[in-house]
N, C-alpha and C. Protein backbone atom coordinates (compact mmCIF):
# COMPACT_ATOMS: atom_id res chain seq x y z
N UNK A 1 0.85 -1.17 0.00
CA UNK A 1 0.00 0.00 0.00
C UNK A 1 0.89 1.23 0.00
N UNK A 2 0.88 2.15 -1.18
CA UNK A 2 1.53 3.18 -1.00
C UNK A 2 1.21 4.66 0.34
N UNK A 3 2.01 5.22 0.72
CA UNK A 3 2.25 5.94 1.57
C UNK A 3 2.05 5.36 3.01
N UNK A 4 2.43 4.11 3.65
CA UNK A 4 2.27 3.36 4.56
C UNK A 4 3.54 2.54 4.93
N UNK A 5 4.13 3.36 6.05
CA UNK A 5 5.78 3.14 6.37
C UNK A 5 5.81 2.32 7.63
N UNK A 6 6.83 0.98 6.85
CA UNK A 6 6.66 0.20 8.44
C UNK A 6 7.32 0.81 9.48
N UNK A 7 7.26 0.45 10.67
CA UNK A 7 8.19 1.01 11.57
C UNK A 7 9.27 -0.15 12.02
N UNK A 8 10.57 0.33 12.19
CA UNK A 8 11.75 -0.78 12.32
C UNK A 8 11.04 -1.30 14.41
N UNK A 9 10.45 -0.42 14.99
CA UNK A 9 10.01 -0.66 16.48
C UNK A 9 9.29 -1.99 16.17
N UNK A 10 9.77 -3.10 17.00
CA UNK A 10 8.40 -3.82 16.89
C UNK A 10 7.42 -3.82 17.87
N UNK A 11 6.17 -4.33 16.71
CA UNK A 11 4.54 -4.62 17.65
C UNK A 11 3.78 -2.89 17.33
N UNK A 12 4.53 -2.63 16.14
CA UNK A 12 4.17 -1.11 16.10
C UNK A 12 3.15 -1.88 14.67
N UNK A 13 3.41 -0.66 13.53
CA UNK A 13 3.05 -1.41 12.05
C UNK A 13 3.72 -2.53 11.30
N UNK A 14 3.47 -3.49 11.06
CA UNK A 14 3.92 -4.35 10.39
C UNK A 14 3.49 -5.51 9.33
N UNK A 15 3.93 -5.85 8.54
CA UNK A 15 3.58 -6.89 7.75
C UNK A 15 3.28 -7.92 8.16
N UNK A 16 2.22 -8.65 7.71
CA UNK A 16 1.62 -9.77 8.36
C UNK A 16 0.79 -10.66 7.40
N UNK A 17 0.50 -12.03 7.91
CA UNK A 17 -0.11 -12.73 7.13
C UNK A 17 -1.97 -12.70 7.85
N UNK A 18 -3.18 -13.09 7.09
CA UNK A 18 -4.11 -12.87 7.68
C UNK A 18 -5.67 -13.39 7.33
N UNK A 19 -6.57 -13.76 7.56
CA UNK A 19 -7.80 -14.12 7.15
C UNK A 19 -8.52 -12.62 7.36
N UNK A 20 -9.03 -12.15 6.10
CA UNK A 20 -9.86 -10.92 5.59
C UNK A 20 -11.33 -11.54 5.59
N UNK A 21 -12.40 -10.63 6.62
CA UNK A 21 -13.76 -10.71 6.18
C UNK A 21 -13.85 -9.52 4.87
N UNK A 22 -14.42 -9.71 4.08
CA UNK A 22 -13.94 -8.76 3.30
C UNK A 22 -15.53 -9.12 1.96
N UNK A 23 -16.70 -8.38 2.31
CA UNK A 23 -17.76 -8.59 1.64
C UNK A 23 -17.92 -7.77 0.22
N UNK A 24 -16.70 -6.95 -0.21
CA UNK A 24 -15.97 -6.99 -1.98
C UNK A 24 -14.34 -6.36 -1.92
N UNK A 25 -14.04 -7.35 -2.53
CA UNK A 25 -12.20 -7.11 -2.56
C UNK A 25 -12.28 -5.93 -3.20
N UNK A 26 -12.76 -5.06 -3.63
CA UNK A 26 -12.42 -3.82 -4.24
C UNK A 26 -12.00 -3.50 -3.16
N UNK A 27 -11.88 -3.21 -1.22
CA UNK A 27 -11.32 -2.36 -0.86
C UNK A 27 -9.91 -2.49 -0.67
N UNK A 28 -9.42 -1.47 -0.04
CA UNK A 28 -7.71 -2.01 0.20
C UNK A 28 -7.23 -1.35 2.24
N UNK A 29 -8.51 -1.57 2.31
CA UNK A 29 -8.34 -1.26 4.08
C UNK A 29 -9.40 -1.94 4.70
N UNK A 30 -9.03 -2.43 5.67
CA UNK A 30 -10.20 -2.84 6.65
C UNK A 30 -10.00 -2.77 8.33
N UNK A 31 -11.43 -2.57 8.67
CA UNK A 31 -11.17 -2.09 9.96
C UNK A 31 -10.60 -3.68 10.98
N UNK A 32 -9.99 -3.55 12.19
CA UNK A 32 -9.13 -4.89 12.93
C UNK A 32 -10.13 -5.67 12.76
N UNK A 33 -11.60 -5.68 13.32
CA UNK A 33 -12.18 -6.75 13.51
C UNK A 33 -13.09 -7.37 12.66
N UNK A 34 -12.41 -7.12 10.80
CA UNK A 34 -12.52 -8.12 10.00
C UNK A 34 -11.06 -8.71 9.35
N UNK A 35 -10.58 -8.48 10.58
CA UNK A 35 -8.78 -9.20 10.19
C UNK A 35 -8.41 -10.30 11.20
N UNK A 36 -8.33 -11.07 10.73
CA UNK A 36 -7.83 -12.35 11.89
C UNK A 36 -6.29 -12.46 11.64
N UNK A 37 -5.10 -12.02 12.30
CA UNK A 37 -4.02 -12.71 11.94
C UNK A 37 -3.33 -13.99 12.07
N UNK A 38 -2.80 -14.75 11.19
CA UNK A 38 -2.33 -16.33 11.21
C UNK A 38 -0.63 -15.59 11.35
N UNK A 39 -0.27 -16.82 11.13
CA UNK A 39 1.06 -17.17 11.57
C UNK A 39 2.05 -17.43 10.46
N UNK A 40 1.29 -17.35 9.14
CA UNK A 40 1.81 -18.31 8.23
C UNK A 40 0.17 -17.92 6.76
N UNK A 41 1.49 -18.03 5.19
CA UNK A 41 0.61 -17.83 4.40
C UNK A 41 -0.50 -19.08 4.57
N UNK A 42 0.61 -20.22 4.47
CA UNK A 42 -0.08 -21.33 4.81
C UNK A 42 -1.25 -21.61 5.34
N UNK A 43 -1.47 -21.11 6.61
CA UNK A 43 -2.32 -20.89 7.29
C UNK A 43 -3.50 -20.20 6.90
N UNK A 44 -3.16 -18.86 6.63
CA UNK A 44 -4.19 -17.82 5.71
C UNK A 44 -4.90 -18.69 5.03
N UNK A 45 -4.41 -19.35 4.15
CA UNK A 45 -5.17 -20.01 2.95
C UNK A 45 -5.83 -21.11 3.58
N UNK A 46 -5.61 -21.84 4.60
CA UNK A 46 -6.40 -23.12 4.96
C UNK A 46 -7.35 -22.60 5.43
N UNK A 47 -7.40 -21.27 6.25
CA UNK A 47 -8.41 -21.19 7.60
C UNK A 47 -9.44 -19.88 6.96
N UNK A 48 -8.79 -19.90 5.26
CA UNK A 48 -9.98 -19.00 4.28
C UNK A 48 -11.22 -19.41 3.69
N UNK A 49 -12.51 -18.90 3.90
CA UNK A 49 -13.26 -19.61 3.82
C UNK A 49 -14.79 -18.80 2.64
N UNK A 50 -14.30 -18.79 1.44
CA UNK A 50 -14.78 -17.87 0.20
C UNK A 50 -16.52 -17.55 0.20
N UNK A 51 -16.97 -18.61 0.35
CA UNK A 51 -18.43 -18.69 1.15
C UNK A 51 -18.95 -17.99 1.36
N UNK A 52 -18.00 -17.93 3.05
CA UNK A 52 -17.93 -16.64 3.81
C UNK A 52 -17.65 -15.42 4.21
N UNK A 53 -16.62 -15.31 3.12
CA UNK A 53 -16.03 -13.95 2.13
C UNK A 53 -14.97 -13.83 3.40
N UNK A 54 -14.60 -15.24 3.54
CA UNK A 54 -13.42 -14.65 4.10
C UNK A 54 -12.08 -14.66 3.50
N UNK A 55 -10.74 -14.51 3.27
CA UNK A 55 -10.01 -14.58 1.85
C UNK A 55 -8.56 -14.14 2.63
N UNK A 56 -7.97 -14.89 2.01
CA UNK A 56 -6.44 -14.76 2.34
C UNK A 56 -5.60 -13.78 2.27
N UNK A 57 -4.69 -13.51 2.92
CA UNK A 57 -4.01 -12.19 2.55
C UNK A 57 -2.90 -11.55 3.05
N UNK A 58 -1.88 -11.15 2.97
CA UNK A 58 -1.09 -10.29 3.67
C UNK A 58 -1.08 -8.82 3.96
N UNK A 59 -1.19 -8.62 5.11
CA UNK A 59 -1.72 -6.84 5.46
C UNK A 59 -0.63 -6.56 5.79
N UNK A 60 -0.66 -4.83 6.10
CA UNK A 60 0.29 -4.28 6.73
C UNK A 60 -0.92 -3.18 7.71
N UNK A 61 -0.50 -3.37 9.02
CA UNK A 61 -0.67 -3.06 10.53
C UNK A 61 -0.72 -2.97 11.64
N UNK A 62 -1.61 -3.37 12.57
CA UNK A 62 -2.67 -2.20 12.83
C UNK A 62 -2.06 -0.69 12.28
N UNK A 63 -2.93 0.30 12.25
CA UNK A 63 -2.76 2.01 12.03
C UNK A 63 -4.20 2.36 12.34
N UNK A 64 -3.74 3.47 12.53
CA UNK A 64 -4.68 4.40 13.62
C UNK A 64 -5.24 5.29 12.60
N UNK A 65 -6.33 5.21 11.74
CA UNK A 65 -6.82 6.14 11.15
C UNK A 65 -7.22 7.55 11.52
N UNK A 66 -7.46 8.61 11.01
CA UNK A 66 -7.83 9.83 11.82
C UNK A 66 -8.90 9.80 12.00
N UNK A 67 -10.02 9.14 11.84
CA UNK A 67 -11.07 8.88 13.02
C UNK A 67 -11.09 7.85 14.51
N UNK A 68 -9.70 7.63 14.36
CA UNK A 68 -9.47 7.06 15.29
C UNK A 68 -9.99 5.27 15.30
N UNK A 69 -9.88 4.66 14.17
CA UNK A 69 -10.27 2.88 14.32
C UNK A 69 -8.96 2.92 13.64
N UNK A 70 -8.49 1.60 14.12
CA UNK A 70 -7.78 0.59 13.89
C UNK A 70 -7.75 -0.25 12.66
N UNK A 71 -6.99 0.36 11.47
CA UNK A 71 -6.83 -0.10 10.45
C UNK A 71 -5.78 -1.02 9.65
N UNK A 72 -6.16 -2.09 8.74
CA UNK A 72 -5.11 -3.33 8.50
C UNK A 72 -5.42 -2.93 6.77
N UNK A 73 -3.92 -2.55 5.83
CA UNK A 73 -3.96 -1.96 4.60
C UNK A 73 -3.65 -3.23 3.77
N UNK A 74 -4.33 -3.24 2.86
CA UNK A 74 -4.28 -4.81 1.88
C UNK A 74 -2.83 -4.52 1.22
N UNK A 75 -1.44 -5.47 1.29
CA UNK A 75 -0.79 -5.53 0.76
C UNK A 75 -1.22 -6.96 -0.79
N UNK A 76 -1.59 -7.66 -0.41
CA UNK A 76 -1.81 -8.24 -1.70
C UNK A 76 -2.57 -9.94 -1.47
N UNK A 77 -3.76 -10.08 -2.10
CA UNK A 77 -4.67 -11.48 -1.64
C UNK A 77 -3.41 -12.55 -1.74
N UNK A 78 -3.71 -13.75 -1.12
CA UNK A 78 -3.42 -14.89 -1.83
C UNK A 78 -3.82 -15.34 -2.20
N UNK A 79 -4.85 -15.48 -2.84
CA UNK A 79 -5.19 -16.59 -3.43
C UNK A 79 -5.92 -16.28 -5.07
């Protein structure tokens, strides 16, 4: 996601792997509590469930939007 700088601090922003509720991939942000983070792409993809629009992915976050929620920026689906 352009203009979105990790921080070298950790547990700050960071890259991550993740299960997206995500009811149309057109967006490229979502608020934390349609982000589950895994451990592993691996993972992402087993515990994704399309159905349910839930969908694999690697984010970069949490970030603190200026309304103040907790935002996870779509670096790119897997699947």
């Amino acid at each position: 996601m352009k203009g979105i700088r990790l921080d070298p601090e950790p547990g700050v922003v960071s890259e991550c792997y993740a299960v997206v509720y995500a009811p149309r991939r057109q967006r490229g942000r979502f608020p934390d509590n349609c982000v589950e983070r895994v451990d592993s792409a691996e993972d992402a993809i087993e515990q994704s469930d399309p159905a349910g629009k839930r969908y694999p992915a690697r984010v970069i976050g949490p970030s603190r939007s200026s309304e103040g929620v907790m935002l996870y920026y779509l670096d790119r689906w897997l699947d």
